[in-house]
C-alpha atoms as a PDB file:
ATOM      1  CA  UNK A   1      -7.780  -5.236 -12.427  1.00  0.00           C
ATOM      2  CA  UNK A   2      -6.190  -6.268  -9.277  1.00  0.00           C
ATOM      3  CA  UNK A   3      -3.194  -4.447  -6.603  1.00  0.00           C
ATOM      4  CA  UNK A   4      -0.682  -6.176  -9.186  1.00  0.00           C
ATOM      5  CA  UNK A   5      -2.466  -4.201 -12.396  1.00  0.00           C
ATOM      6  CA  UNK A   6      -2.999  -0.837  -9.723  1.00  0.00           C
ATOM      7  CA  UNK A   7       0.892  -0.841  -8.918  1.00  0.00           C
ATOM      8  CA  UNK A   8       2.093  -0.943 -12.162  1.00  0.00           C
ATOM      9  CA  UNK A   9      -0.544   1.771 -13.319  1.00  0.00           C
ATOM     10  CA  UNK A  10       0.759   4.170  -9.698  1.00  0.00           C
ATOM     11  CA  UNK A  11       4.425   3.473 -10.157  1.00  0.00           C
ATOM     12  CA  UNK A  12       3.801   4.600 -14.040  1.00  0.00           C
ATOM     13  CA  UNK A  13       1.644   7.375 -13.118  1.00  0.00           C
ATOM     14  CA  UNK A  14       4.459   8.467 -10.381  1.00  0.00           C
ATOM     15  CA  UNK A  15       6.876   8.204 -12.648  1.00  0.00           C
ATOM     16  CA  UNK A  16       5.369  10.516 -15.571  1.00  0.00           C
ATOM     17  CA  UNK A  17       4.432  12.933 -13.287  1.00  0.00           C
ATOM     18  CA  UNK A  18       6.833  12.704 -10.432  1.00  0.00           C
ATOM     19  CA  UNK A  19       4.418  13.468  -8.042  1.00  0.00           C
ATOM     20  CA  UNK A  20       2.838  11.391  -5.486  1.00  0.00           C
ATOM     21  CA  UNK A  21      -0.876  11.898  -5.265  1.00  0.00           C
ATOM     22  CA  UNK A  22      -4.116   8.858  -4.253  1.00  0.00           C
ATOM     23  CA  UNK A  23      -5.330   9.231  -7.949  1.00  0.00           C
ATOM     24  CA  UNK A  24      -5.859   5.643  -8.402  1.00  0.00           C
ATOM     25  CA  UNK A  25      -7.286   3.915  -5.625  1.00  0.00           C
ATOM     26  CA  UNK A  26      -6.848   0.363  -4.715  1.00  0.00           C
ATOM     27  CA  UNK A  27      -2.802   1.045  -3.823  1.00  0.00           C
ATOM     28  CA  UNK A  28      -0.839  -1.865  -1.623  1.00  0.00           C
ATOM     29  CA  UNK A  29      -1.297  -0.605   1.667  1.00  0.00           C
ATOM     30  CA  UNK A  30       2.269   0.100   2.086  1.00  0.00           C
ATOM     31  CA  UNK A  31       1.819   3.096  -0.380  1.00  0.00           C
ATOM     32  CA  UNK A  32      -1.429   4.526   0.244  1.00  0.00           C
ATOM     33  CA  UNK A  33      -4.034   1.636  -0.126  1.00  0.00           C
ATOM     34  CA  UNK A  34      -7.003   1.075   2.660  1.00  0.00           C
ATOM     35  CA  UNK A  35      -8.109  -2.251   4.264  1.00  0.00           C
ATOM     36  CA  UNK A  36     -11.338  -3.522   3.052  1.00  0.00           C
ATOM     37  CA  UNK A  37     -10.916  -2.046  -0.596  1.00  0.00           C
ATOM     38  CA  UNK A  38     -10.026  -5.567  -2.130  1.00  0.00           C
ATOM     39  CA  UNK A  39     -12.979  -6.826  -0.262  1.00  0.00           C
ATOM     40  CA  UNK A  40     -15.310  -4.092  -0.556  1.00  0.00           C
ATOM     41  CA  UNK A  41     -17.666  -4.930  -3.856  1.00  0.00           C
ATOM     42  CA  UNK A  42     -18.318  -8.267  -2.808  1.00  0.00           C
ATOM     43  CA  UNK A  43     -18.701  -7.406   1.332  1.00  0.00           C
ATOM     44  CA  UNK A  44     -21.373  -4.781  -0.482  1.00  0.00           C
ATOM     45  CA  UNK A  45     -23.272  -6.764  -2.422  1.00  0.00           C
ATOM     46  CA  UNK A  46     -23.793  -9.226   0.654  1.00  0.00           C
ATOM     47  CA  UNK A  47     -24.614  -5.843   2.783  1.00  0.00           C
ATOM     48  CA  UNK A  48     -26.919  -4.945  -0.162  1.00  0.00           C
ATOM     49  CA  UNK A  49     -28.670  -8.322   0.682  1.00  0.00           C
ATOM     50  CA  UNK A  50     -29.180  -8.587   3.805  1.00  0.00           C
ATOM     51  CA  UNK A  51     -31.053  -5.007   3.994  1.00  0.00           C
ATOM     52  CA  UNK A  52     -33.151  -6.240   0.627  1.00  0.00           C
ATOM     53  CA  UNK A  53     -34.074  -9.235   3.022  1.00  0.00           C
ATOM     54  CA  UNK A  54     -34.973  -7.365   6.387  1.00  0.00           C
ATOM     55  CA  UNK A  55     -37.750  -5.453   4.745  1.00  0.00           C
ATOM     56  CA  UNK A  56     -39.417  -8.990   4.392  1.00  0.00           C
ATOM     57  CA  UNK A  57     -37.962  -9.557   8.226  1.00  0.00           C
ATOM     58  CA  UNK A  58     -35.739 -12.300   6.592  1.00  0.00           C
ATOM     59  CA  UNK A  59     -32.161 -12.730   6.847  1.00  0.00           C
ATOM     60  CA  UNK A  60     -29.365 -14.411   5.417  1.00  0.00           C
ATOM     61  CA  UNK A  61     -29.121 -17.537   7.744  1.00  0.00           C
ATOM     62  CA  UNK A  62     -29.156 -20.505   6.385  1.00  0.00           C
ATOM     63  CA  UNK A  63     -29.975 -19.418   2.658  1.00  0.00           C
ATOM     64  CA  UNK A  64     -27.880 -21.396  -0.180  1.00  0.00           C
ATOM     65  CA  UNK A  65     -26.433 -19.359  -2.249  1.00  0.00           C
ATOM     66  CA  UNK A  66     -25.070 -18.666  -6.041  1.00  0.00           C
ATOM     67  CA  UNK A  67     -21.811 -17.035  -6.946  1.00  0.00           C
ATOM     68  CA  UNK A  68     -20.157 -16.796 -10.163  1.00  0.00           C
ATOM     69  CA  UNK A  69     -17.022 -15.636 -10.369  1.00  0.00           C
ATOM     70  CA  UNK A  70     -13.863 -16.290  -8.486  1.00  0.00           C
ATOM     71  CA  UNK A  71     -11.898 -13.421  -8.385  1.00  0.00           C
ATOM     72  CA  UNK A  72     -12.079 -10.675  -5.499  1.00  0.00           C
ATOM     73  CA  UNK A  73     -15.666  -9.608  -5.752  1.00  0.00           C
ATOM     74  CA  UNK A  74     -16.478 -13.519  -5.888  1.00  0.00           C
ATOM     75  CA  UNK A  75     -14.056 -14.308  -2.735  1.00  0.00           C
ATOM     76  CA  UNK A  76     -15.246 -12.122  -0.596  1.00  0.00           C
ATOM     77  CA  UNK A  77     -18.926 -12.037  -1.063  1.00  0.00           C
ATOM     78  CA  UNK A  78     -18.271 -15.817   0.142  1.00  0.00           C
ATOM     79  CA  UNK A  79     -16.731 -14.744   3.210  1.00  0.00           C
ATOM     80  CA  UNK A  80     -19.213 -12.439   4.021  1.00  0.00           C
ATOM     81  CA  UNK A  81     -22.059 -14.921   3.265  1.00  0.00           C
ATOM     82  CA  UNK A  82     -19.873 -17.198   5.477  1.00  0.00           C
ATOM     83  CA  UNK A  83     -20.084 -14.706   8.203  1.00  0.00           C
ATOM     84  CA  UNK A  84     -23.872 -14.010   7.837  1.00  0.00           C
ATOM     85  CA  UNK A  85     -24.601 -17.587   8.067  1.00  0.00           C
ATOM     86  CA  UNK A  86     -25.301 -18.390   4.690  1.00  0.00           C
ATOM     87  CA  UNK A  87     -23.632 -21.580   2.466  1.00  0.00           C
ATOM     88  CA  UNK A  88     -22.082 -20.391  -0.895  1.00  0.00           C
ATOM     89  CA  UNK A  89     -21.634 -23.401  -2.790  1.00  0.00           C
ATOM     90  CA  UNK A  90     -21.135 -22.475  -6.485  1.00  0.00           C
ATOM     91  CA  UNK A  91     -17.915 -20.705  -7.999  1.00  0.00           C
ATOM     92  CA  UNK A  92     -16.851 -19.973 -11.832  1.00  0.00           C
ATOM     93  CA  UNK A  93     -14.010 -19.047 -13.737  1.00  0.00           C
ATOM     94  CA  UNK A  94     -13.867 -18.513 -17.655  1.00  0.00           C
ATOM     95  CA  UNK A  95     -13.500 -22.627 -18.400  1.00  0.00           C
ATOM     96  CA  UNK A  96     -16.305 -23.239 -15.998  1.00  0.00           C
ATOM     97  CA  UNK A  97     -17.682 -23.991 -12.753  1.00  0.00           C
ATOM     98  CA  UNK A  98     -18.026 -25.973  -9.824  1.00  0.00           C
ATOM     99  CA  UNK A  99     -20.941 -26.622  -7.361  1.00  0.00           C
ATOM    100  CA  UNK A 100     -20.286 -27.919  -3.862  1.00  0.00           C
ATOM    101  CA  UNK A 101     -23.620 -28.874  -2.382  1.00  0.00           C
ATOM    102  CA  UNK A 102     -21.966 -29.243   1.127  1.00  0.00           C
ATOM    103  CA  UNK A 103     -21.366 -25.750   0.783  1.00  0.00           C
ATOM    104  CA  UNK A 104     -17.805 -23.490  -0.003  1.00  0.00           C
ATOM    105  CA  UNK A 105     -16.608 -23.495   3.897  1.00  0.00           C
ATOM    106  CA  UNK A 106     -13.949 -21.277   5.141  1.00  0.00           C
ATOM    107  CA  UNK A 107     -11.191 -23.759   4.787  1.00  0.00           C
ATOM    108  CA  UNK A 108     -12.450 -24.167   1.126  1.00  0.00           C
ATOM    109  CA  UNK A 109     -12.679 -20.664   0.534  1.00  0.00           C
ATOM    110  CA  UNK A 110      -9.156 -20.156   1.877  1.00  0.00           C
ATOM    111  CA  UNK A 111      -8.065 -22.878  -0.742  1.00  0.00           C
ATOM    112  CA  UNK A 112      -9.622 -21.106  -3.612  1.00  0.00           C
ATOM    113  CA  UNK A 113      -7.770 -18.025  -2.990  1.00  0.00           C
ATOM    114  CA  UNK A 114      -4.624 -19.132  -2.693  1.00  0.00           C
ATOM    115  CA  UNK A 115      -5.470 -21.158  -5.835  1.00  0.00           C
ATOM    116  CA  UNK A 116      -6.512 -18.160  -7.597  1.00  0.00           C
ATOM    117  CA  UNK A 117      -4.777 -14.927  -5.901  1.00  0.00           C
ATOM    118  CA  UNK A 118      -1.301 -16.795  -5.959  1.00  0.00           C
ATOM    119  CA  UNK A 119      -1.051 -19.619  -8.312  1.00  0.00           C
ATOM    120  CA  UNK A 120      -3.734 -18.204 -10.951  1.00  0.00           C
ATOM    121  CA  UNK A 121      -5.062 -21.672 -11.281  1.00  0.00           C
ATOM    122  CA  UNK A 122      -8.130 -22.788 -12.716  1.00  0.00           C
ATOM    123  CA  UNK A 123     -11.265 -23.487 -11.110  1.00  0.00           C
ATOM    124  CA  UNK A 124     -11.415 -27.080 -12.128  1.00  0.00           C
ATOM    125  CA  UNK A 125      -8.862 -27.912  -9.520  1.00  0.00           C
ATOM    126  CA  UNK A 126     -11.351 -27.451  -7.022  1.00  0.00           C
ATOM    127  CA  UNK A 127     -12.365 -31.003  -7.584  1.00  0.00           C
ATOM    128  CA  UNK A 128      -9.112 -32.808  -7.237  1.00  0.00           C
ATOM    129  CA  UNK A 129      -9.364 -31.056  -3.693  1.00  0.00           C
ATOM    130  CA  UNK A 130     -12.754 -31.399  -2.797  1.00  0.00           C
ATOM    131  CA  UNK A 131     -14.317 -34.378  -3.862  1.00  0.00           C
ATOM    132  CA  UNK A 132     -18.212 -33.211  -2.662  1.00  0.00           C
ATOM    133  CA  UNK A 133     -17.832 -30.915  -5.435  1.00  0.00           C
ATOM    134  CA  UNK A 134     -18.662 -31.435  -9.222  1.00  0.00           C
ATOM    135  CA  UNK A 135     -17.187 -29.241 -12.442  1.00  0.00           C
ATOM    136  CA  UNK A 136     -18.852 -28.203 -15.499  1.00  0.00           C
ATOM    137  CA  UNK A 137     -16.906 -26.863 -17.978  1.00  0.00           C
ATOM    138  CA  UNK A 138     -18.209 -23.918 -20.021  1.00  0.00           C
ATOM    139  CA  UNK A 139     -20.235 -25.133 -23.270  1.00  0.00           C
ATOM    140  CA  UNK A 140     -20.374 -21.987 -25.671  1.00  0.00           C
ATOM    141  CA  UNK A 141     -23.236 -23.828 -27.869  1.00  0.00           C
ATOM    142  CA  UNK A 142     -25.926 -23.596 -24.886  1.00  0.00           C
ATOM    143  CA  UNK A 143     -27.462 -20.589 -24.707  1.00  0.00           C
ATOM    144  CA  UNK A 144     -28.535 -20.713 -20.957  1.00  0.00           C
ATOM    145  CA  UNK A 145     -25.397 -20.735 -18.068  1.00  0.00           C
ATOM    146  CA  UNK A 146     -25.851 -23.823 -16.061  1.00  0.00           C
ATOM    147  CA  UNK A 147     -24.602 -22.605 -12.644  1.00  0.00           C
ATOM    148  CA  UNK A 148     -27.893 -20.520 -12.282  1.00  0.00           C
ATOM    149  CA  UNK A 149     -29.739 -23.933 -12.529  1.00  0.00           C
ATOM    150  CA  UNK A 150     -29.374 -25.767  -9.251  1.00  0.00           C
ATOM    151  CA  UNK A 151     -31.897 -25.324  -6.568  1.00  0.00           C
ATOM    152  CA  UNK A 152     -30.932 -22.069  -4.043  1.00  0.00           C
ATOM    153  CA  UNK A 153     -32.407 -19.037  -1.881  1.00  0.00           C
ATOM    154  CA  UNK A 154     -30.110 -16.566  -3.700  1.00  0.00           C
ATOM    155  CA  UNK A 155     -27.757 -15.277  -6.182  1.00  0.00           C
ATOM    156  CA  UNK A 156     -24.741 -13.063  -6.299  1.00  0.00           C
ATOM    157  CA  UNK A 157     -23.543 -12.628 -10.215  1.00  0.00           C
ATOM    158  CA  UNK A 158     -20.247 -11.662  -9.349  1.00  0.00           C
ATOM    159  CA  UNK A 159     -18.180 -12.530 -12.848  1.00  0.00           C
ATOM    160  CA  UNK A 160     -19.074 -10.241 -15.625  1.00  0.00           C
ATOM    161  CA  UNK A 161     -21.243  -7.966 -18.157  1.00  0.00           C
ATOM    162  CA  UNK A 162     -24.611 -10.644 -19.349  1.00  0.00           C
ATOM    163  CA  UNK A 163     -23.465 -13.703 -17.368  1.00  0.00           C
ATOM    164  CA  UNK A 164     -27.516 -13.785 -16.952  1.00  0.00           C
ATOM    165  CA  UNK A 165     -30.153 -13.877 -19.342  1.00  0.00           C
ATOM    166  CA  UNK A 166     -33.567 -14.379 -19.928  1.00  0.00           C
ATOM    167  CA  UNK A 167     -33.491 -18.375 -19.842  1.00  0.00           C
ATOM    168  CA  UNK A 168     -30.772 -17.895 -16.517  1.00  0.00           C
ATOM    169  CA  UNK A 169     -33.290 -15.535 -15.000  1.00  0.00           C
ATOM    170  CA  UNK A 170     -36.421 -18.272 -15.519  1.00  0.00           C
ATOM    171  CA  UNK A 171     -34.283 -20.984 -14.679  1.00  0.00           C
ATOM    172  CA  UNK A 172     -33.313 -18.687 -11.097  1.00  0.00           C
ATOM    173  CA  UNK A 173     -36.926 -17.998 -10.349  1.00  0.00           C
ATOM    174  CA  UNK A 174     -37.818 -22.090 -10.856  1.00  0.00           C
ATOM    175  CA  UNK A 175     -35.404 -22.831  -8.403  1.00  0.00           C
ATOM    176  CA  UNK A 176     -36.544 -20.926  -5.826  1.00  0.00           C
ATOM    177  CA  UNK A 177     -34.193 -17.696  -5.694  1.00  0.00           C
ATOM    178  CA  UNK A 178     -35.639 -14.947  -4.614  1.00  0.00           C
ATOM    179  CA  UNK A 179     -32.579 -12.277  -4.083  1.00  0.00           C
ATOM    180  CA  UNK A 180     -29.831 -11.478  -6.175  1.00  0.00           C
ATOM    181  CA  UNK A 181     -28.059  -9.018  -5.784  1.00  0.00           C
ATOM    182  CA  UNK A 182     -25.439  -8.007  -8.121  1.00  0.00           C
ATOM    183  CA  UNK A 183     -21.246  -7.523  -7.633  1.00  0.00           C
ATOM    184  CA  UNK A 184     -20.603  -7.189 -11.022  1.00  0.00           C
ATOM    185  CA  UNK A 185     -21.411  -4.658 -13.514  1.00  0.00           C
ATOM    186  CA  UNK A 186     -24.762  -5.395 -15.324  1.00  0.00           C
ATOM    187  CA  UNK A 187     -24.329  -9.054 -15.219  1.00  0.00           C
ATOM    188  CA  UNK A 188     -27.646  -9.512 -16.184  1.00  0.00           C
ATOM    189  CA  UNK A 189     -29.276  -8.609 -20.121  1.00  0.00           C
ATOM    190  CA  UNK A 190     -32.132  -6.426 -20.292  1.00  0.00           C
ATOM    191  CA  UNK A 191     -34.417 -10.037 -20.698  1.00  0.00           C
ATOM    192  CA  UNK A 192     -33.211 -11.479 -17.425  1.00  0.00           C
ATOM    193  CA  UNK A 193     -33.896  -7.917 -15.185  1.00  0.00           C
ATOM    194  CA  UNK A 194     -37.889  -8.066 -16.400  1.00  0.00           C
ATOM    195  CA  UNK A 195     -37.718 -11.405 -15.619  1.00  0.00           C
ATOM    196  CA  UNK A 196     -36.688 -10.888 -11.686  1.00  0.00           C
ATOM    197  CA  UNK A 197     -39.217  -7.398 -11.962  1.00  0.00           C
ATOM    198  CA  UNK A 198     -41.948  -9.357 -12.869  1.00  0.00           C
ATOM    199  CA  UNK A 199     -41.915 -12.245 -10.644  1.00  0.00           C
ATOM    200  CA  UNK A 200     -41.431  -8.984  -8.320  1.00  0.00           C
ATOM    201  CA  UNK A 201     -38.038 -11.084  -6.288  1.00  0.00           C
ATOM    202  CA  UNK A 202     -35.718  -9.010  -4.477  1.00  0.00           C
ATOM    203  CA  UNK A 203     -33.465  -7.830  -7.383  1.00  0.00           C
ATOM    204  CA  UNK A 204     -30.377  -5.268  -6.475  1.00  0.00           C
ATOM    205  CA  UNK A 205     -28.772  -4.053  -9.723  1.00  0.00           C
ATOM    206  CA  UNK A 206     -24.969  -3.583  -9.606  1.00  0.00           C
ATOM    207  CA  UNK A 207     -25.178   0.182  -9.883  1.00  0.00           C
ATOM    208  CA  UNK A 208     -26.391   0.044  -5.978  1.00  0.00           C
ATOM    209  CA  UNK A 209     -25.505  -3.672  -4.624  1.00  0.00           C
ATOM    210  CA  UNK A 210     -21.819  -3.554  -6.116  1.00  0.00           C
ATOM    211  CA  UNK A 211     -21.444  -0.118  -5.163  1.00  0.00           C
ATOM    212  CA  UNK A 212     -19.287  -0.988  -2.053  1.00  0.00           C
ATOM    213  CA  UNK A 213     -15.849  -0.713  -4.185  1.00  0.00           C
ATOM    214  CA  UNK A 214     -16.504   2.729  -5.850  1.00  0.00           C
ATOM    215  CA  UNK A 215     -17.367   3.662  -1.731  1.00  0.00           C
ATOM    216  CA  UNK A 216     -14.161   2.372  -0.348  1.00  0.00           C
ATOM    217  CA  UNK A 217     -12.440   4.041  -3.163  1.00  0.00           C
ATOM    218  CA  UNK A 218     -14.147   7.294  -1.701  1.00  0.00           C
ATOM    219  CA  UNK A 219     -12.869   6.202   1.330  1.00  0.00           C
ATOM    220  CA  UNK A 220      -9.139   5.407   0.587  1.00  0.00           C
ATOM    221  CA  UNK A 221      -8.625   8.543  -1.017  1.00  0.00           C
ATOM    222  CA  UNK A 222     -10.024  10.278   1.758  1.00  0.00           C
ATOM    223  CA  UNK A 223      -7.245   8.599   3.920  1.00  0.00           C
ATOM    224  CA  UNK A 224      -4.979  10.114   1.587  1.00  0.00           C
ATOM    225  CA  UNK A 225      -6.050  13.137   2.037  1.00  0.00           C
ATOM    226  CA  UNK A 226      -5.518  13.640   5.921  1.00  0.00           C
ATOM    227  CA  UNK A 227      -2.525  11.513   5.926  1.00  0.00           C
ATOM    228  CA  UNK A 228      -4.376   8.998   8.024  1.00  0.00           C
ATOM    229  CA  UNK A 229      -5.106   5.088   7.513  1.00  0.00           C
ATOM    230  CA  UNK A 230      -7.972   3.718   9.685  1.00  0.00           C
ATOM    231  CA  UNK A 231      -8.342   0.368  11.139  1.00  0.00           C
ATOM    232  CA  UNK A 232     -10.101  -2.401   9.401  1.00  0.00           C
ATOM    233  CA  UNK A 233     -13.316  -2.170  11.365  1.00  0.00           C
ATOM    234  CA  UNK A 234     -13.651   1.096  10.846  1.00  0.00           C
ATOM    235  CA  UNK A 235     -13.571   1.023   7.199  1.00  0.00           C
ATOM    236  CA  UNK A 236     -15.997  -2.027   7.362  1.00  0.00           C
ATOM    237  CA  UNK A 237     -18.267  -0.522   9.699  1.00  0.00           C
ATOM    238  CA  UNK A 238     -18.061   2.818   7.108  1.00  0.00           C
ATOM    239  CA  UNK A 239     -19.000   0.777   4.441  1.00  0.00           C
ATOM    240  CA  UNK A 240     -21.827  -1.016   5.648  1.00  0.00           C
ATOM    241  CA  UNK A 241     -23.257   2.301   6.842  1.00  0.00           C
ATOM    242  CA  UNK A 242     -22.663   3.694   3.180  1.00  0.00           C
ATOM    243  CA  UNK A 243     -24.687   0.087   1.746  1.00  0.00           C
ATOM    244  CA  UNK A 244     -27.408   0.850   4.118  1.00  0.00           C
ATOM    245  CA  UNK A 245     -27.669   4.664   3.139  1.00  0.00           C
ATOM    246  CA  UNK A 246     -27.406   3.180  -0.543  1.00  0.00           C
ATOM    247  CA  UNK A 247     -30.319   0.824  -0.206  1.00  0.00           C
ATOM    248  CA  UNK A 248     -32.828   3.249   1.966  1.00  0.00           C
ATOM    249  CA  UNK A 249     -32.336   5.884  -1.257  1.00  0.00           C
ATOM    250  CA  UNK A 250     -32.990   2.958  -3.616  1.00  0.00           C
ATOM    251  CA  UNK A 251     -36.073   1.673  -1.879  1.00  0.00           C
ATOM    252  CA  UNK A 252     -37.497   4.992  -0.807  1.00  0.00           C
ATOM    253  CA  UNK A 253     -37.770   6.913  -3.907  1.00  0.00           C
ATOM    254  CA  UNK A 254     -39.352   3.584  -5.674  1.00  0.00           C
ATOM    255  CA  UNK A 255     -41.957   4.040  -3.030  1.00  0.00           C
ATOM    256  CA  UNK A 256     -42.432   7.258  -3.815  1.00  0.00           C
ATOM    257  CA  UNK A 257     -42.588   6.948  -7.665  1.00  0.00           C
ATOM    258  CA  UNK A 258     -45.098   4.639  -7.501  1.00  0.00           C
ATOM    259  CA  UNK A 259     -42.842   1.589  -7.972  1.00  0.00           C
ATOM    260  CA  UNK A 260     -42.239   0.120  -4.435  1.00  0.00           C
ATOM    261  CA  UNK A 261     -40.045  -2.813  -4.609  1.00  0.00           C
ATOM    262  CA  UNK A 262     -38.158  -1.650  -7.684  1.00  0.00           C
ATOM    263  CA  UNK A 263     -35.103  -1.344  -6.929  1.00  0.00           C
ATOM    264  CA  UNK A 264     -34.134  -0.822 -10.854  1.00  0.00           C
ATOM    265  CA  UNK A 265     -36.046   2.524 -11.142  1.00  0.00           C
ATOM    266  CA  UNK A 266     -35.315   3.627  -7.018  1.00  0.00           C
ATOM    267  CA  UNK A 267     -31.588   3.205  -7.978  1.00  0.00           C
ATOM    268  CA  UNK A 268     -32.134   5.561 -10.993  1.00  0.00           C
ATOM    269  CA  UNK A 269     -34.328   7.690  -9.681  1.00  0.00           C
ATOM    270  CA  UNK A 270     -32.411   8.439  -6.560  1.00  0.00           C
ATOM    271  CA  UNK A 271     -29.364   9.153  -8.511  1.00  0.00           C
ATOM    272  CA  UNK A 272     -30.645  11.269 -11.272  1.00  0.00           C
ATOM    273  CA  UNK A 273     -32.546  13.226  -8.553  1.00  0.00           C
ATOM    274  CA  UNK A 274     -29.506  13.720  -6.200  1.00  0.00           C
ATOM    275  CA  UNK A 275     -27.176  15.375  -9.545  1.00  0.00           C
ATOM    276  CA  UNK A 276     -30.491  16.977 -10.637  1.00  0.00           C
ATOM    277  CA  UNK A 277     -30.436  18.688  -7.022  1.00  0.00           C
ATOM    278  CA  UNK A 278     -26.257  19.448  -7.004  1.00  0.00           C
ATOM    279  CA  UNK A 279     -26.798  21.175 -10.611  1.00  0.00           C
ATOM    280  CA  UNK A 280     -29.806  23.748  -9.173  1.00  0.00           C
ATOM    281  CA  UNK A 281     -27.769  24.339  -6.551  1.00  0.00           C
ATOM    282  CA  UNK A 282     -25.089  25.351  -8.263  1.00  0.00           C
ATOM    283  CA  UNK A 283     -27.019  27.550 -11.035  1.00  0.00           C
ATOM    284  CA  UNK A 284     -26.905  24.758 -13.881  1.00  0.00           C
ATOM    285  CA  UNK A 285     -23.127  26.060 -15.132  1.00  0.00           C
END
């Protein structure tokens, strides 16, 4: 779902109810939308990242990098990896995939959006474009994904649901990744997570690394609410804060349940403990 899909769902909504009210987030900012929120999942799984990394005093300069996907969340982790310093050089549609060993530039990236975002062309034409770049079309007889086999520092499954399994994971770990951190939701099976928890990697499921749209969304409607719309940086600068917050409540209550590193059980922990908490509060009702 994309502003297109959201403003036909709001001018439905509007119309059935003849009311105007920030129930669905992700408006045209004309009407009630916030900057950042069509880059927020993917800026947030890149934030996720790069705070995964620092606790090994490592950062995201230089590292080569995996991406599947090429819709928003896909886009716009590559600018942000772009603007940490790192070189994106894989990209993926439903037909297949390309890989760019020179890396997906700026000028590249801007290519691949208007490609996809207003022509809603295929990823294949990458090639005719870019001629350091290769295409694999998608062969539903293998039972491995081939864009998680080329040698990289990390990976950012950014498609869809099971785009990595167990074979993806082992081929991952082989070629040297050591974070990935997910933008889209559970994009990798049950197999491929005890995969990255064994080899003990830096693995950031999507329920806190692609958290960064559900927190602009938080955000937009609280621009709603006091009539207000704040300025690009600000909303950035808000959601890397809330990524940061995000990962410290991840990381810390793995520590403290005896599984440090896990970000699997600190994500689940944290968040069962913080409704746990609300519901005492508030006498159980």
């Amino acid at each position: 779902v994309g502003g297109r899909e959201i403003g036909f769902l709001f001018g439905q909504y509007k119309r059935l109810r003849n009311e105007f009210t920030g129930v669905l987030t992700g408006k045209g900012l004309t009407w009630g939308g916030s900057l950042i929120r069509p880059e927020a999942t993917g800026y947030g799984a890149v934030y996720f990242a790069a705070e995964m990394l620092a606790t090994r005093n490592d950062t995201l300069e230089g590292k080569v990098c995996l991406v599947s996907g090429s819709g928003n969340v896909a886009q716009y982790a590559c600018e942000k990896l772009l603007d940490f310093g790192a070189k994106p050089v894989t990209l993926s549609d439903s037909s297949g995939y390309i890989y760019d060993p020179e890396g997906i530039d700026r000028e590249k990236l801007a290519w691949v959006m208007e490609l996809k975002n207003v022509r809603r062309g295929r990823i294949r034409e990458y090639v005719d474009q870019f001629k350091s770049a290769t295409y694999t079309p998608t062969d539903p007889n293998l039972d491995y994904n081939p864009l998680w086999n080329h040698k990289a520092d990390c990976a950012f499954p950014s498609a869809t649901q099971n785009e990595i399994n167990g074979e993806d994971a082992k081929h991952l770990i082989t070629n040297g990744v050591t974070v990935v951190s997910e933008g889209a939701n559970m994009p990798t099976t049950l197999d491929g997570v005890k995969v990255f928890l064994d080899e003990g990697i830096l693995y950031g499921p999507g329920k806190a690394a692609n958290a960064g749209g559900v927190a602009v969304s938080g955000l937009e409607m609280s621009q709603n609410s006091i009539r207000l719309s704040w300025s690009r940086e600000e909303v950035d600068q808000r959601l890397q804060g809330i990524m940061k917050n995000i990962h410290q409540a991840a990381r810390e209550a793995a520590e403290r349940y005896g599984t440090p590193g896990n970000y699997v059980n600190g994500a689940n922990i944290a968040g069962f403990i913080k409704v746990a908490n609300a519901m005492m509060d508030q006498g159980i009702v």
